[in-house]
C-alpha atoms as a PDB file:
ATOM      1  CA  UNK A   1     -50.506 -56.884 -30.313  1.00  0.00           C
ATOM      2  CA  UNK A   2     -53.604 -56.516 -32.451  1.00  0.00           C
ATOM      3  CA  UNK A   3     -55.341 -59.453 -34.114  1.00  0.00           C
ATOM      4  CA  UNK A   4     -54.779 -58.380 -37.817  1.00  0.00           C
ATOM      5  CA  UNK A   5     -51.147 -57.658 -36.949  1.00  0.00           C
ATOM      6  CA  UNK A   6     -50.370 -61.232 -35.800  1.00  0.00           C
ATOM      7  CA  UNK A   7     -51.740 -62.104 -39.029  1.00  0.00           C
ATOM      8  CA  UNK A   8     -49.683 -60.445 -40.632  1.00  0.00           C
ATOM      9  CA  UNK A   9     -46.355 -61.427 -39.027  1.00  0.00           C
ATOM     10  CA  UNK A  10     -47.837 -64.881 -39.511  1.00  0.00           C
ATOM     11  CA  UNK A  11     -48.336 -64.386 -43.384  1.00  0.00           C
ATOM     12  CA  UNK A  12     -44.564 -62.736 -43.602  1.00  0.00           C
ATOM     13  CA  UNK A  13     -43.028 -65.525 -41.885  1.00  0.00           C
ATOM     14  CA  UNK A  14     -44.870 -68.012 -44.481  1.00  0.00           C
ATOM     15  CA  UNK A  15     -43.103 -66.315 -47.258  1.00  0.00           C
ATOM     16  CA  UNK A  16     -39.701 -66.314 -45.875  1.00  0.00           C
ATOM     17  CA  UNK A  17     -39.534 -69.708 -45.101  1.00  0.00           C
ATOM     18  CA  UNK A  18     -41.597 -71.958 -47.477  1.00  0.00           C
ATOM     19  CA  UNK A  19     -41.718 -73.776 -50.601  1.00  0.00           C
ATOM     20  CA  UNK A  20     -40.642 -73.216 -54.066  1.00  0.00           C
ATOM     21  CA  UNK A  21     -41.955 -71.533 -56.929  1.00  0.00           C
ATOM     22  CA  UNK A  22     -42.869 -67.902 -58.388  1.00  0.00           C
ATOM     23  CA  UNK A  23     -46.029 -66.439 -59.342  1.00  0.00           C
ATOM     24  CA  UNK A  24     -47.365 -63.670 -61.469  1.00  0.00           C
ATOM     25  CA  UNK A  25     -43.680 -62.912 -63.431  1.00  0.00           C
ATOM     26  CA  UNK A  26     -43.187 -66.799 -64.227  1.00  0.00           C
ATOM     27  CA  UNK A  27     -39.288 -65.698 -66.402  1.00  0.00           C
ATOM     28  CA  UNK A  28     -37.048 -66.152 -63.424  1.00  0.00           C
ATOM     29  CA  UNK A  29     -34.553 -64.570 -65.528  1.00  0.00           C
ATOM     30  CA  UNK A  30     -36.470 -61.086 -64.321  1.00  0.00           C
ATOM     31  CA  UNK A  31     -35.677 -61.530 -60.523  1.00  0.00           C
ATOM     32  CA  UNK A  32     -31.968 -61.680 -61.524  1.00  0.00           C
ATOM     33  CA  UNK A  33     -29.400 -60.388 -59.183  1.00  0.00           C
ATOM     34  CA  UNK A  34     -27.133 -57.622 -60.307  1.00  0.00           C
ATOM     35  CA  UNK A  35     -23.093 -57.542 -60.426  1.00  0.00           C
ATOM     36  CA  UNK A  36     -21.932 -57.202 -57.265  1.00  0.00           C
ATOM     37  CA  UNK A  37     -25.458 -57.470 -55.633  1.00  0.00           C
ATOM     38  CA  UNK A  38     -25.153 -55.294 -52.088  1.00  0.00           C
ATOM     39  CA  UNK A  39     -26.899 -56.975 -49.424  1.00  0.00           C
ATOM     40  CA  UNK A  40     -29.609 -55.593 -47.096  1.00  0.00           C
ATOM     41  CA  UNK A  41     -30.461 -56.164 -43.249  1.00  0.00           C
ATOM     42  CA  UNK A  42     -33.827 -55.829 -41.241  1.00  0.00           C
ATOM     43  CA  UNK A  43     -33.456 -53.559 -37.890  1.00  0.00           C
ATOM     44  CA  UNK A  44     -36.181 -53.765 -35.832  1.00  0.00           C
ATOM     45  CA  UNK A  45     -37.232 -50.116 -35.144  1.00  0.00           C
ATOM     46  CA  UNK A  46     -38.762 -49.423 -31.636  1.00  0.00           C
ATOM     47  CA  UNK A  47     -40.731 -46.049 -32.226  1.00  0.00           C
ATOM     48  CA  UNK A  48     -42.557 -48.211 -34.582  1.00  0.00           C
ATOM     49  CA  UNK A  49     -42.874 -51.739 -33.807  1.00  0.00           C
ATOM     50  CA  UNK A  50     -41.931 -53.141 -36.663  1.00  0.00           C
ATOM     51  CA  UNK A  51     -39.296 -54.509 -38.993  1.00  0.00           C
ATOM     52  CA  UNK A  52     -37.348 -51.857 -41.100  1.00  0.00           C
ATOM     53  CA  UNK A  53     -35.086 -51.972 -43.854  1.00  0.00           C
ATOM     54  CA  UNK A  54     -32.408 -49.346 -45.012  1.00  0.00           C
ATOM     55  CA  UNK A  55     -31.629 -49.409 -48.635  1.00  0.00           C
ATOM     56  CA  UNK A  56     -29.154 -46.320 -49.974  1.00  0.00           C
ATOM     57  CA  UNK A  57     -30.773 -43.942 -47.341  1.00  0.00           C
ATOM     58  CA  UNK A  58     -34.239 -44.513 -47.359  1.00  0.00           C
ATOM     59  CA  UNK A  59     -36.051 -46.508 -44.862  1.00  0.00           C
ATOM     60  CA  UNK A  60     -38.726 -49.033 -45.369  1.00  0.00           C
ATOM     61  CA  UNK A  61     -41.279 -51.279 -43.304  1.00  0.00           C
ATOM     62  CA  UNK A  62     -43.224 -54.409 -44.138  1.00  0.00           C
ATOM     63  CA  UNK A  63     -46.783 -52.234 -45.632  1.00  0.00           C
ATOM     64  CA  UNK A  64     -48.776 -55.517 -47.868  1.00  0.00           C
ATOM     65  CA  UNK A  65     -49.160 -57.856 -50.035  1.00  0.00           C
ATOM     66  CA  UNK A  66     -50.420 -59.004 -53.659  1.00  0.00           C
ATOM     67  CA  UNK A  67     -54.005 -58.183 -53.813  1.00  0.00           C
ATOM     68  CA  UNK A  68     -54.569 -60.475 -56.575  1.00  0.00           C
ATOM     69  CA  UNK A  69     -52.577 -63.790 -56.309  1.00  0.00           C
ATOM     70  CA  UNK A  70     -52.548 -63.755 -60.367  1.00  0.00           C
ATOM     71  CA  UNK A  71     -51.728 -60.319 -60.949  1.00  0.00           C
ATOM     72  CA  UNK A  72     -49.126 -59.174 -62.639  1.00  0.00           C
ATOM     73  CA  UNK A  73     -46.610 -56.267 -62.038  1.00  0.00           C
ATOM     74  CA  UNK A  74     -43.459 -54.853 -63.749  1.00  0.00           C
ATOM     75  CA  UNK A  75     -39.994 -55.320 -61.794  1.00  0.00           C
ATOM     76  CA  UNK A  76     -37.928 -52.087 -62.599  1.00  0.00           C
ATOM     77  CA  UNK A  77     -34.832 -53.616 -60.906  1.00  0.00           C
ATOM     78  CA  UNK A  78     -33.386 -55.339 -58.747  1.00  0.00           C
ATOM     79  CA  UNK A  79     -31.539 -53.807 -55.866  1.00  0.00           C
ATOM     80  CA  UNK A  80     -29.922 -56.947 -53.814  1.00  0.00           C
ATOM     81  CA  UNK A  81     -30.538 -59.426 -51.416  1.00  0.00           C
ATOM     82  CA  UNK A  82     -31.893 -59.587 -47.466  1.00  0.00           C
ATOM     83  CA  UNK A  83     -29.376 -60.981 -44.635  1.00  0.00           C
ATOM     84  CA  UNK A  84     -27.464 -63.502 -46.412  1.00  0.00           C
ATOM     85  CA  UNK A  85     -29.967 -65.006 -48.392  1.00  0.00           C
ATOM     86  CA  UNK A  86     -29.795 -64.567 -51.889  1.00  0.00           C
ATOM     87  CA  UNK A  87     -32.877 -66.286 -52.948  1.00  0.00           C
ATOM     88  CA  UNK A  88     -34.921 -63.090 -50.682  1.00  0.00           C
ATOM     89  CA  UNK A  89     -34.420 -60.399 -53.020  1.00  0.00           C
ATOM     90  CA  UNK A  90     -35.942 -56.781 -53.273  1.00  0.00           C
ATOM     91  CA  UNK A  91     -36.998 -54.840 -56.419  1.00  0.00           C
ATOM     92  CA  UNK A  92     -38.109 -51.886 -57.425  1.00  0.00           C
ATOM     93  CA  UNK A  93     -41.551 -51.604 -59.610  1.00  0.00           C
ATOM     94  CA  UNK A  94     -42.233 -49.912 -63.331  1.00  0.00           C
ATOM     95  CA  UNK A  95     -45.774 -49.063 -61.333  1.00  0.00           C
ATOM     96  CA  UNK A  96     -44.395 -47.118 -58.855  1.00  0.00           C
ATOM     97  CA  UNK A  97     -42.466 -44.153 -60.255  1.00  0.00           C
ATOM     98  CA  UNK A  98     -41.318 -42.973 -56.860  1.00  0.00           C
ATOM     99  CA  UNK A  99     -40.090 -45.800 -55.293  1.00  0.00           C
ATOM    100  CA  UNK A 100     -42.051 -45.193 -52.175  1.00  0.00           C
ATOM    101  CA  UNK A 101     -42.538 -48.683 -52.764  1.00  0.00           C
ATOM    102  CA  UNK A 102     -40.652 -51.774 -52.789  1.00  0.00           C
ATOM    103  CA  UNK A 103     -41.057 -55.494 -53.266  1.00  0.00           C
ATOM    104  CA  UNK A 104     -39.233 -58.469 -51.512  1.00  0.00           C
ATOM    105  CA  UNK A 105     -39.497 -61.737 -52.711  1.00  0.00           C
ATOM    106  CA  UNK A 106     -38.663 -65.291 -51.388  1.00  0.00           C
ATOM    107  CA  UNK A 107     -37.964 -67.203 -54.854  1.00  0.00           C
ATOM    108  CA  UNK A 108     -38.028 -70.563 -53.010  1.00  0.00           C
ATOM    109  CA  UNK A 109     -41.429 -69.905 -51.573  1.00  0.00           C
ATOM    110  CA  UNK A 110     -44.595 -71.865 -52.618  1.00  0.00           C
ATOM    111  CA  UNK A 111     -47.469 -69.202 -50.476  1.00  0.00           C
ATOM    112  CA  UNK A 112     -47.239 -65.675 -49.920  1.00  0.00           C
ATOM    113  CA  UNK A 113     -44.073 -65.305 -51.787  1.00  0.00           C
ATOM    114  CA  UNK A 114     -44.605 -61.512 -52.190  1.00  0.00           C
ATOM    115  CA  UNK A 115     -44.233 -58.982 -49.912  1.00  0.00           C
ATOM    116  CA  UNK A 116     -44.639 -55.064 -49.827  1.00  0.00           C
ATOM    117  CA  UNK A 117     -42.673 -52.647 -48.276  1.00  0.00           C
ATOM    118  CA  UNK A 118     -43.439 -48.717 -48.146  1.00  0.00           C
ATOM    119  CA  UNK A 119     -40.478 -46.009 -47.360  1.00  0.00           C
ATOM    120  CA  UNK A 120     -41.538 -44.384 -43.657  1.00  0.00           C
ATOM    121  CA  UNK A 121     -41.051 -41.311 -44.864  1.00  0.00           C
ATOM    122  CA  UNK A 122     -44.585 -41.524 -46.264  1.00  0.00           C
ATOM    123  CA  UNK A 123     -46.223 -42.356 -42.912  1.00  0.00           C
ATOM    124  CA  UNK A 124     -49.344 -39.545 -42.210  1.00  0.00           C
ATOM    125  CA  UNK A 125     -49.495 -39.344 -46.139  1.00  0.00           C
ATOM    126  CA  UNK A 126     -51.338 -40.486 -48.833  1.00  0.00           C
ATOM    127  CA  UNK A 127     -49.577 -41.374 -52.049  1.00  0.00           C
ATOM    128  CA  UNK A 128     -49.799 -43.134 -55.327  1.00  0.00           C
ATOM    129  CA  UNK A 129     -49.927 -46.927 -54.416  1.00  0.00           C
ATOM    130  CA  UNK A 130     -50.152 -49.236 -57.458  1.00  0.00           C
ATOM    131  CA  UNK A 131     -53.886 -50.938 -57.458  1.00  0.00           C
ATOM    132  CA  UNK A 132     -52.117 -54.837 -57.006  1.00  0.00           C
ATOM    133  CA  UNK A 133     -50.778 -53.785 -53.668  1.00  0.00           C
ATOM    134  CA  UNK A 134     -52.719 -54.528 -50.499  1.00  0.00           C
ATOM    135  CA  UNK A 135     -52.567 -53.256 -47.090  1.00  0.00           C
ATOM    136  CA  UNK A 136     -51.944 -55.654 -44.590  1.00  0.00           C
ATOM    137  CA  UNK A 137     -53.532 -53.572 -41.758  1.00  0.00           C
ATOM    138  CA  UNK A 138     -50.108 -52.991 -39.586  1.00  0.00           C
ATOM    139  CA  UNK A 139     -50.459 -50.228 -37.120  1.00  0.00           C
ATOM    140  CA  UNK A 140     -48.156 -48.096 -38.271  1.00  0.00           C
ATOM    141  CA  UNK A 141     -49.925 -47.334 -41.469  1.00  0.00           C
ATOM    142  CA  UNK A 142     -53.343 -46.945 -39.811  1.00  0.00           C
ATOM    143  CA  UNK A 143     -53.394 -43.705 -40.623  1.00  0.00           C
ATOM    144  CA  UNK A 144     -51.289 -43.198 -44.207  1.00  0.00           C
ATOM    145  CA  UNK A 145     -53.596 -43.617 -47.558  1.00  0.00           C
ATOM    146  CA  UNK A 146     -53.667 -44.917 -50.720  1.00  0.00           C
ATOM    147  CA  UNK A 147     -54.419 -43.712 -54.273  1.00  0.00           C
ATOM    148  CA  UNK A 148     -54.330 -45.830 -57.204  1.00  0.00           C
ATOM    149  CA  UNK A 149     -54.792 -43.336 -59.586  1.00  0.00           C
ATOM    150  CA  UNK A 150     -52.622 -40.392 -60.130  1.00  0.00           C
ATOM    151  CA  UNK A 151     -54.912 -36.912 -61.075  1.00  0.00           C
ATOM    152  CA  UNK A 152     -54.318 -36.253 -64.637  1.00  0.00           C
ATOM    153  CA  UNK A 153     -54.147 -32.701 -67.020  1.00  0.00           C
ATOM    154  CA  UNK A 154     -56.540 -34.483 -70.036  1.00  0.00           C
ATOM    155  CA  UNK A 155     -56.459 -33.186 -73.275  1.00  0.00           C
ATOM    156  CA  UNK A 156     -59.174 -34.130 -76.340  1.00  0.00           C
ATOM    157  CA  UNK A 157     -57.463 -33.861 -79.620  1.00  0.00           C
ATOM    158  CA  UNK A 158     -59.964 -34.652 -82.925  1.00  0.00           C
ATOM    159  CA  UNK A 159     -57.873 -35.803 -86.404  1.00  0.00           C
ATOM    160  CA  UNK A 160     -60.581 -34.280 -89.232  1.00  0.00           C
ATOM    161  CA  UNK A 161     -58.244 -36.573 -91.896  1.00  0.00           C
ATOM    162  CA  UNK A 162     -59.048 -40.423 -93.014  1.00  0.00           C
ATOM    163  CA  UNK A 163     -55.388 -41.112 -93.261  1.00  0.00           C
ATOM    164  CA  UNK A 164     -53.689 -39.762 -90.195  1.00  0.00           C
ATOM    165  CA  UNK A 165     -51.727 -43.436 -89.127  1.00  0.00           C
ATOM    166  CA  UNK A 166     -49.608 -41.941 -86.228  1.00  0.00           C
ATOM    167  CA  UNK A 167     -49.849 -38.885 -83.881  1.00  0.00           C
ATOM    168  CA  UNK A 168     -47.042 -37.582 -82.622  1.00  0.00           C
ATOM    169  CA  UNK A 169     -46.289 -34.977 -80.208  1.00  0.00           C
ATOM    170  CA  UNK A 170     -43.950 -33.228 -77.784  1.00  0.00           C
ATOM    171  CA  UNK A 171     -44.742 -31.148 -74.652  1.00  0.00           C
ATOM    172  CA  UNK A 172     -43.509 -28.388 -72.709  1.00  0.00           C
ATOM    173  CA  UNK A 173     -44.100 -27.658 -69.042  1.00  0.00           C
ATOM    174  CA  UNK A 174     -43.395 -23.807 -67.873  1.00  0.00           C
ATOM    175  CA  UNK A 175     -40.785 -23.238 -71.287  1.00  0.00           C
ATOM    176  CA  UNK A 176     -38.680 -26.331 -70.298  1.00  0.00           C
ATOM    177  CA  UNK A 177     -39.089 -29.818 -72.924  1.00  0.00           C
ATOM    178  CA  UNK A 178     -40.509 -32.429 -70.677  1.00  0.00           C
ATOM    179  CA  UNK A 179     -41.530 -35.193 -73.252  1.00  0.00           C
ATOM    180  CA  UNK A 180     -42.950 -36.566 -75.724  1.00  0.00           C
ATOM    181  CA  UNK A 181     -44.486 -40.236 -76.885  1.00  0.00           C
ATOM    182  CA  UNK A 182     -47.193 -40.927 -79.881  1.00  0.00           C
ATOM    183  CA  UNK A 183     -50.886 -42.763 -80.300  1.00  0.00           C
ATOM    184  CA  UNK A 184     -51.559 -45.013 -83.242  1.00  0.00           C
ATOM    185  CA  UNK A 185     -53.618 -48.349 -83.475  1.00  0.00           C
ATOM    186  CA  UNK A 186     -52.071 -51.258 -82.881  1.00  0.00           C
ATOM    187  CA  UNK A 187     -53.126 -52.345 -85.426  1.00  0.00           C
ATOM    188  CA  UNK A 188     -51.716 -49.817 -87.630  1.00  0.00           C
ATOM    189  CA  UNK A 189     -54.864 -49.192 -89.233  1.00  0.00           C
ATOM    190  CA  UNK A 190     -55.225 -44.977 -89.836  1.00  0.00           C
ATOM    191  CA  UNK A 191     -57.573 -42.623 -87.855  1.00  0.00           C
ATOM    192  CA  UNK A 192     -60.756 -42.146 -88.934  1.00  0.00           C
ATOM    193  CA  UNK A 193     -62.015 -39.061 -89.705  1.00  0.00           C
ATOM    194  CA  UNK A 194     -63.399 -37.216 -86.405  1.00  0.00           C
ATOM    195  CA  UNK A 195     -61.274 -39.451 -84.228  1.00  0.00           C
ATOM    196  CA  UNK A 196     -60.615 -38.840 -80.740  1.00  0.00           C
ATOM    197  CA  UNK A 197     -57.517 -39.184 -78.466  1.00  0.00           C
ATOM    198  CA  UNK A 198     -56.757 -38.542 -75.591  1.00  0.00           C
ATOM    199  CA  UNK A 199     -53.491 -37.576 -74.168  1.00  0.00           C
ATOM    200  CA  UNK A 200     -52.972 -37.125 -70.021  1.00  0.00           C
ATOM    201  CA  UNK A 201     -50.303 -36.120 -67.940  1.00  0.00           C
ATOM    202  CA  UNK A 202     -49.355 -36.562 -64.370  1.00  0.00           C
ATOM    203  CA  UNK A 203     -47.262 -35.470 -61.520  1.00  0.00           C
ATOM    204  CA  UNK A 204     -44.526 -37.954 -62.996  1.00  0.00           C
ATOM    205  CA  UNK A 205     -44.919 -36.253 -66.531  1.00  0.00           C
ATOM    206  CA  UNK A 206     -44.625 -32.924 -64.653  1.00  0.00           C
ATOM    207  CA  UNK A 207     -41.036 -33.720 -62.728  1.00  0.00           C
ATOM    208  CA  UNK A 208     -39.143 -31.078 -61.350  1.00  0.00           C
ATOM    209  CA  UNK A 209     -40.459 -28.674 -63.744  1.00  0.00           C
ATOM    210  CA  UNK A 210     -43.799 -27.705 -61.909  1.00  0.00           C
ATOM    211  CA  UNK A 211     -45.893 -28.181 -58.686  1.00  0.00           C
ATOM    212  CA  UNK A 212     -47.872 -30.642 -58.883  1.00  0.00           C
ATOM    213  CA  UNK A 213     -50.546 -28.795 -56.767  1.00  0.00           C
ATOM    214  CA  UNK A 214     -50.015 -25.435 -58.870  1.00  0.00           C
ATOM    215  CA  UNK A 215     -51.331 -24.337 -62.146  1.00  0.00           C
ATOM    216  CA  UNK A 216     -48.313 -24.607 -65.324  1.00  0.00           C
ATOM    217  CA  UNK A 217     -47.918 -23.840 -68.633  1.00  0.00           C
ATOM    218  CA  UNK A 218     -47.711 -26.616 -71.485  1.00  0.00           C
ATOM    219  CA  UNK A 219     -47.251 -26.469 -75.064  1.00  0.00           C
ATOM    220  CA  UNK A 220     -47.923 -28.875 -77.392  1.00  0.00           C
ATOM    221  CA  UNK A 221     -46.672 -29.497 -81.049  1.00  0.00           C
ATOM    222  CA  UNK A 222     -47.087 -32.414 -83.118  1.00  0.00           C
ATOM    223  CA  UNK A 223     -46.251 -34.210 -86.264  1.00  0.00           C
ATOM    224  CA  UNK A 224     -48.693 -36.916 -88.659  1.00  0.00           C
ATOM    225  CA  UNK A 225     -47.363 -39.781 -90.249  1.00  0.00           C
ATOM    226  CA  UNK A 226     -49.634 -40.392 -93.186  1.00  0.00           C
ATOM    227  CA  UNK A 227     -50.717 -44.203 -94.902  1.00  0.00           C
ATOM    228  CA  UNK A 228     -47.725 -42.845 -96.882  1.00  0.00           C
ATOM    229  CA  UNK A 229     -45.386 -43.108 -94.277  1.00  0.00           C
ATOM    230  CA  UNK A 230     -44.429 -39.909 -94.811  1.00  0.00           C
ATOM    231  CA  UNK A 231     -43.888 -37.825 -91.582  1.00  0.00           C
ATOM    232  CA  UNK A 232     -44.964 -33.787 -91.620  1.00  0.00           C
ATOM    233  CA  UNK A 233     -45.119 -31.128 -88.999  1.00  0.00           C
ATOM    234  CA  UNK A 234     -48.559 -29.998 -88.011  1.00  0.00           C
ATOM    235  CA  UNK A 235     -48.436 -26.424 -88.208  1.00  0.00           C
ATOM    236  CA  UNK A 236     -49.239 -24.071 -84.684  1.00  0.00           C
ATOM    237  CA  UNK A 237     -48.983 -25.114 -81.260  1.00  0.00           C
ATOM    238  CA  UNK A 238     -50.818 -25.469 -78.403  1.00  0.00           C
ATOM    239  CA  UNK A 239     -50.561 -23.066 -75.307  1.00  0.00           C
ATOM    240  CA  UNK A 240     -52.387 -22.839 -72.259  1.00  0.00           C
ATOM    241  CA  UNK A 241     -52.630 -22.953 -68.503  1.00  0.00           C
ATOM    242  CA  UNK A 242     -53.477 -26.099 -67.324  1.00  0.00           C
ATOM    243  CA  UNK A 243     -53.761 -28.035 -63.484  1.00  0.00           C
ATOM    244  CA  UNK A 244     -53.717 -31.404 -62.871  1.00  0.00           C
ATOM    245  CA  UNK A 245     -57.312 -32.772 -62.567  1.00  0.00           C
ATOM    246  CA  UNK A 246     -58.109 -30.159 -65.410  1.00  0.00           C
ATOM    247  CA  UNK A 247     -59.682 -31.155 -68.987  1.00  0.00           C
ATOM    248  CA  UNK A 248     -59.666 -29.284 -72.542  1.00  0.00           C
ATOM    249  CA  UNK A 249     -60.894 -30.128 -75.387  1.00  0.00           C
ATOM    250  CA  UNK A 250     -60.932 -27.899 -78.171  1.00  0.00           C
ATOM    251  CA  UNK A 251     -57.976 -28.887 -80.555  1.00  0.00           C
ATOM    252  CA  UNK A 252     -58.460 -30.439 -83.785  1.00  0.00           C
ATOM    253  CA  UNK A 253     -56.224 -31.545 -86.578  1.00  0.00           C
ATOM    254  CA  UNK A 254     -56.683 -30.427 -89.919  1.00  0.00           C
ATOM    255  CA  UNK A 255     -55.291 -31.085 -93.484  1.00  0.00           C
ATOM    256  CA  UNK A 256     -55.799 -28.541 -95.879  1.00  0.00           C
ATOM    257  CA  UNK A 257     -56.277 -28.987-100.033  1.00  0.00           C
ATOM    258  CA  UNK A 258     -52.690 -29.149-100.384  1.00  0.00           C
ATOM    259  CA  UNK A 259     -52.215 -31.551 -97.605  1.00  0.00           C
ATOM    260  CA  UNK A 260     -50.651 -29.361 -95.233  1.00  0.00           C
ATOM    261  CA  UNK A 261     -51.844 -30.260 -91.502  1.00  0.00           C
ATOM    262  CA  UNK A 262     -52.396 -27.314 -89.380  1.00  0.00           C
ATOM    263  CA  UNK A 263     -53.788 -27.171 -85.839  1.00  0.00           C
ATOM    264  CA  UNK A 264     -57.501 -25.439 -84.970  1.00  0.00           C
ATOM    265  CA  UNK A 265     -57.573 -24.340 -81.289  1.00  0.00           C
ATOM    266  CA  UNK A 266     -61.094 -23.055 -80.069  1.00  0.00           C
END
């Protein structure tokens, strides 16, 4: 067995067995168990070497750990227990959209309370990995990568109005809705003129409704909401072909004399 792989069966048995106390999420109320919390068991999987664990038909072995100590991530939830400890839990992560990921965590542990585990399915691969998680070198991963950044579609989008407050908009990917969200200061100061924003969408924005890998179609409307408060439709849409990795930016947002806001594509 290799040097940095008895490190890190060292490291894992640390954080099942020691100490007390959590880091990075300090609300224990997050790492709650659910109703009728189903409990999990490792399997130690020849072909591989290493431990595995089954949860609801995908498999998943030990991958990393916290790259930063003080870090913080987003549990999504939490999906149960591990071998008849309840105080060993796994969760899912707001980071990790697929759930090619998973975390489990030792809340009576005082070291290396936080472990990574990566679904074998995604062995040979290289996939979205959230930027706090770190490889731990086993050898079964040797050759599967890591990409903290997912390739986004980028569009530019310049408000020609002093009293824009919020942009809103909706999409559509190959004639199907996909979404929608806004941008606005936090403040809640408006725009000024000849601002810039930028919206981008990934793979996850894409879903089901395109390849990420091919080109698709997306339309964009949108609606103001003035100093006023008062909410209008921005007249026109935007059309075009677009890949991921791809940039445009020629829309603007105009208001006319009689405070109509109409879009300028070029």
């Amino acid at each position: 067995m290799k040097r940095i792989r008895m490190a890190a069966l060292l490291l894992i048995g640390a954080f099942l067995f020691s100490g007390c106390s959590l880091s990075s999420i300090t609300d224990e109320n997050n790492y709650d168990l659910p109703a009728n919390a189903s409990e999990f068991s490792k399997i130690y999987d020849q072909d591989i070497g290493e431990m595995t664990i089954d949860v609801y038909g995908r498999t998943y072995t030990y991958f990393g750990t916290l790259e930063d100590k003080k870090i913080e991530y987003t549990i999504k939830d939490c999906l149960g227990f591990v071998e008849h400890d309840e105080r060993t839990r796994l969760y899912t992560l707001a980071e990790d959209p697929y759930d090619n990921y998973i975390m489990m965590k030792n809340l009576d542990s005082l070291t290396g309370d936080t472990m990574f585990l990566r679904a074998n399915e995604t062995m040979h691969k290289s996939i979205f990995t959230p930027s706090y998680i770190s490889s731990l070198g086993f050898e079964c991963w040797c050759d599967s990568g890591v990409n903290n950044e997912m390739p986004e579609a980028t569009i530019k989008i310049q408000i020609n109005d002093n009293n824009v407050k919020t942009l809103s908009y909706e999409f559509e990917i190959n004639g199907s809705f996909a979404g929608g969200g806004e941008k606005e200061y936090f403040n809640g100061k408006p725009f000024k003129n000849r601002d810039q924003i930028y919206l981008g969408l990934n793979e996850v924005d894409l879903g089901d409704k395109a390849d990420p890998a091919e080109p698709f179609n997306l339309k964009l409307t949108f609606k103001v909401t003035d100093t006023e408060n008062i909410t209008r439709e921005v007249t026109g849409a935007f059309i075009h072909d677009m890949m991921l990795g791809g940039y445009y930016n020629g829309i603007e947002i105009n208001c006319s004399e009689t405070g109509e806001y109409f879009l300028n594509i070029y």
